[in-house]
N, C-alpha and C. Protein backbone atom coordinates (compact mmCIF):
# COMPACT_ATOMS: atom_id res chain seq x y z
N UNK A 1 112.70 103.80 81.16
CA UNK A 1 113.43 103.54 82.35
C UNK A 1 114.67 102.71 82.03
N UNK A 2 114.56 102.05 81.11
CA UNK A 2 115.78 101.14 80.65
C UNK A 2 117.04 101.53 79.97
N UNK A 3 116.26 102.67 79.20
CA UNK A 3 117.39 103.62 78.63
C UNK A 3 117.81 104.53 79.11
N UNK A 4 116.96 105.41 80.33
CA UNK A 4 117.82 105.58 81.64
C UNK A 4 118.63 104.98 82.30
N UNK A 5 119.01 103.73 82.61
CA UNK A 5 119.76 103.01 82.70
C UNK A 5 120.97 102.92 82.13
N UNK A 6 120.60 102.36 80.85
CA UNK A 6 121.81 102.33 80.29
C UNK A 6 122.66 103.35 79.95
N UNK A 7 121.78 104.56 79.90
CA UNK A 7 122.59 105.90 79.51
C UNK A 7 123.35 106.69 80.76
N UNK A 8 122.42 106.78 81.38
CA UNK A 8 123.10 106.82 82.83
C UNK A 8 124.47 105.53 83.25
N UNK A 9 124.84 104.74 82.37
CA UNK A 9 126.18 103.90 83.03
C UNK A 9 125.67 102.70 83.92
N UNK A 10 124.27 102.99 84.57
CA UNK A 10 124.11 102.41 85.75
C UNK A 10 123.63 100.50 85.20
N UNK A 11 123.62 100.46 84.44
CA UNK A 11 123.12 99.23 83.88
C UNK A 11 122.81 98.73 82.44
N UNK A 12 123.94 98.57 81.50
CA UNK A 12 123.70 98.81 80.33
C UNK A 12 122.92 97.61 79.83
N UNK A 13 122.22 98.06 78.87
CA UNK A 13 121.16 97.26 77.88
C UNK A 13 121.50 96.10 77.53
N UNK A 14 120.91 95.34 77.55
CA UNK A 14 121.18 93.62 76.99
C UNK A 14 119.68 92.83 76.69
N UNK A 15 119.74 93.09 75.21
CA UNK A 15 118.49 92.01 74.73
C UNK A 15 118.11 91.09 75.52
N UNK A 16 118.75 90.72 75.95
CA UNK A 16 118.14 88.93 76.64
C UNK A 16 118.07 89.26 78.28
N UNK A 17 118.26 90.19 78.72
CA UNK A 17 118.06 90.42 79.90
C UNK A 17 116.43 89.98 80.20
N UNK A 18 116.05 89.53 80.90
CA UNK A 18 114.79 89.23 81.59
C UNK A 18 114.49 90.22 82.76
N UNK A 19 113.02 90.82 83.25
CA UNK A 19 112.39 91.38 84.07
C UNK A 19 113.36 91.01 85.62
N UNK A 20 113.05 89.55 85.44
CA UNK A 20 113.77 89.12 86.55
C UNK A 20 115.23 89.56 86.80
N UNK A 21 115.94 89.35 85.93
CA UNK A 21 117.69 90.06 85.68
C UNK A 21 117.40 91.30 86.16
N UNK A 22 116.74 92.42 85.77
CA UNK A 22 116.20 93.63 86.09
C UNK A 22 116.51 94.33 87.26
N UNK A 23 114.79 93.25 88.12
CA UNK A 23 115.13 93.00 89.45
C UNK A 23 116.31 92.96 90.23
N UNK A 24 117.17 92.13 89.62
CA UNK A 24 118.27 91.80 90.91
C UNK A 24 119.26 93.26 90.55
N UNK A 25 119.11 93.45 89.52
CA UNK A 25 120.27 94.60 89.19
C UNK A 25 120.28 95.92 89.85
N UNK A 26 118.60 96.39 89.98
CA UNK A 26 118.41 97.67 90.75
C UNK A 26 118.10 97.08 91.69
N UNK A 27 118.82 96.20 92.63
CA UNK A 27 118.09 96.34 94.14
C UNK A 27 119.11 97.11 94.55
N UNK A 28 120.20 97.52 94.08
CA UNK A 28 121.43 98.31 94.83
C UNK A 28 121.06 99.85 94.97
N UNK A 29 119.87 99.91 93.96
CA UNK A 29 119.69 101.79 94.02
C UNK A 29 118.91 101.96 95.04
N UNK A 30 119.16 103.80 95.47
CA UNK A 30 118.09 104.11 96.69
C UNK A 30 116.36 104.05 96.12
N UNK A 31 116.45 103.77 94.67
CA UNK A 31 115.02 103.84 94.59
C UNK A 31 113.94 102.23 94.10
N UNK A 32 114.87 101.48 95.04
CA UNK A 32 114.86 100.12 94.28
C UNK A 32 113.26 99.67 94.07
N UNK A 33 112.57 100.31 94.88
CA UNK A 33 111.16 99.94 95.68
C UNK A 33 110.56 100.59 94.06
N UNK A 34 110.43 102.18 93.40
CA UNK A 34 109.86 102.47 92.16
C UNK A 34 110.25 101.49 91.21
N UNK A 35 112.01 101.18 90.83
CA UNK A 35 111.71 99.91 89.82
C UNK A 35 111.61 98.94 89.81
N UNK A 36 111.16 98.35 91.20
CA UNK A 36 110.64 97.32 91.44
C UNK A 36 108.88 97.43 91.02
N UNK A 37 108.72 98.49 91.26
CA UNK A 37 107.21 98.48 90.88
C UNK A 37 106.76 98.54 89.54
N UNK A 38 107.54 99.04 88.45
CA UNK A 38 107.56 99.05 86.90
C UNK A 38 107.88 97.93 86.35
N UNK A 39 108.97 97.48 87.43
CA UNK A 39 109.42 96.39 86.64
C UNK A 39 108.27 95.12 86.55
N UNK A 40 107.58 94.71 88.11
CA UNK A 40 106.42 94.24 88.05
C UNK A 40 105.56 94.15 87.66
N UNK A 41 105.08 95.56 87.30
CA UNK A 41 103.90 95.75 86.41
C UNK A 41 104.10 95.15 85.34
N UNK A 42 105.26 95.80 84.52
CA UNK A 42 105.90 95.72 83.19
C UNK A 42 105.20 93.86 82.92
N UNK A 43 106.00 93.11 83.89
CA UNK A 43 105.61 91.77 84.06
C UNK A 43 104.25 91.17 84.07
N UNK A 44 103.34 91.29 84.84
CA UNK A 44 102.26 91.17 85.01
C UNK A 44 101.31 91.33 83.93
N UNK A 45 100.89 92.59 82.90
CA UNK A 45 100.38 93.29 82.27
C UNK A 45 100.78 92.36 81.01
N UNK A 46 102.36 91.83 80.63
CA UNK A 46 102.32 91.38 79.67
C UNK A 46 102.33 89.55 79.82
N UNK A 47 102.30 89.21 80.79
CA UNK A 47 102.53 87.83 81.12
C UNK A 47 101.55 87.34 81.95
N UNK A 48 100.02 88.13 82.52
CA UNK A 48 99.30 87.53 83.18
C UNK A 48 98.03 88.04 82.74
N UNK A 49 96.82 88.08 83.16
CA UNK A 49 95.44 88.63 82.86
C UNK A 49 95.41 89.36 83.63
N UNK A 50 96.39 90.49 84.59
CA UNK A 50 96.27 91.66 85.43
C UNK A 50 95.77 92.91 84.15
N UNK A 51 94.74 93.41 84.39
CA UNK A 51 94.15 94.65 83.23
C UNK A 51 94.23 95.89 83.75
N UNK A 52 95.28 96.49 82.61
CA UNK A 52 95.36 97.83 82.80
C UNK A 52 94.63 98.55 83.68
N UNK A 53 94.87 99.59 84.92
CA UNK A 53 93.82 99.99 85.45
C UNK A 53 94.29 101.82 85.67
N UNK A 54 93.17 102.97 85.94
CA UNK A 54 93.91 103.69 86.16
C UNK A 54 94.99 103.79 87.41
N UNK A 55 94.54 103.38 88.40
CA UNK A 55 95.12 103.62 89.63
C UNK A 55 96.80 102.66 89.18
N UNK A 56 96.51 102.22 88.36
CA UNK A 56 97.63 100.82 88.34
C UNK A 56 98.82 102.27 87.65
N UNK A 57 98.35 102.71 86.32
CA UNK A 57 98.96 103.56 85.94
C UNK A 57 99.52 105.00 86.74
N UNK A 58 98.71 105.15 87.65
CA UNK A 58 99.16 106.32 88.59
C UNK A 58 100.33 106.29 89.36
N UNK A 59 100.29 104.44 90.18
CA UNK A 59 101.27 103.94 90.97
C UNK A 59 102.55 103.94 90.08
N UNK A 60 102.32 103.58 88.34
CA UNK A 60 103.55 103.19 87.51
C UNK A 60 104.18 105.07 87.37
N UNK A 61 103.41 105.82 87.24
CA UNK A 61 103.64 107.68 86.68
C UNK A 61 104.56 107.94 88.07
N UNK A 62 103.73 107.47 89.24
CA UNK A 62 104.40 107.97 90.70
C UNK A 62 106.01 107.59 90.71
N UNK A 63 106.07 106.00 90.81
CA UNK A 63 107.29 105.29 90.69
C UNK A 63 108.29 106.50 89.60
N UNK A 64 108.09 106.30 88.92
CA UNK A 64 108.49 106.72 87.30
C UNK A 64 109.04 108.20 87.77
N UNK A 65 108.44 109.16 88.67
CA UNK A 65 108.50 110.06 89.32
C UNK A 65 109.53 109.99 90.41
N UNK A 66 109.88 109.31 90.89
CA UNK A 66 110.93 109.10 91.90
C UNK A 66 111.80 108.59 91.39
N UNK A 67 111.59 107.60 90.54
CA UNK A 67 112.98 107.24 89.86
C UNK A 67 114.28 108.85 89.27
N UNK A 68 113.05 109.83 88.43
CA UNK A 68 113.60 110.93 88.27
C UNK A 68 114.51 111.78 89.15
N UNK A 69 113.62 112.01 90.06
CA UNK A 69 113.65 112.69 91.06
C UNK A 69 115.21 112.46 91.95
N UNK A 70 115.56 111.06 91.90
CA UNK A 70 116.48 110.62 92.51
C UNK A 70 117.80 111.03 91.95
């Protein structure tokens, strides 16, 4: 999704960017609500004891799916 981003123009890549930076950057797209939801996960999964789940992964495939789509 990130390199969608950047390749797409819409937000180019920067090492030090934080989840949070992320956030504020796609709230301007119509699909802000899917990378808001990756981006969260993304967060959670590596920064909290939230455990992988399937349904968790379905919501991330769905998102991930509209992001396309758009």
């Amino acid at each position: 999704m990130l390199q969608q981003l950047h390749d797409s123009g819409h937000v180019p890549q920067q090492p030090s960017r934080t989840d949070g930076e992320y956030l504020n950057l796609v709230q301007q797209f119509p699909q802000k609500k899917a990378y808001q939801r990756l981006l969260i996960t993304h967060q959670q999964l590596c920064f909290s004891q939230t455990p992988a789940s399937r349904s968790l992964f379905e919501e991330c495939q769905q998102a991930y799916q509209q992001i396309n789509q758009g």
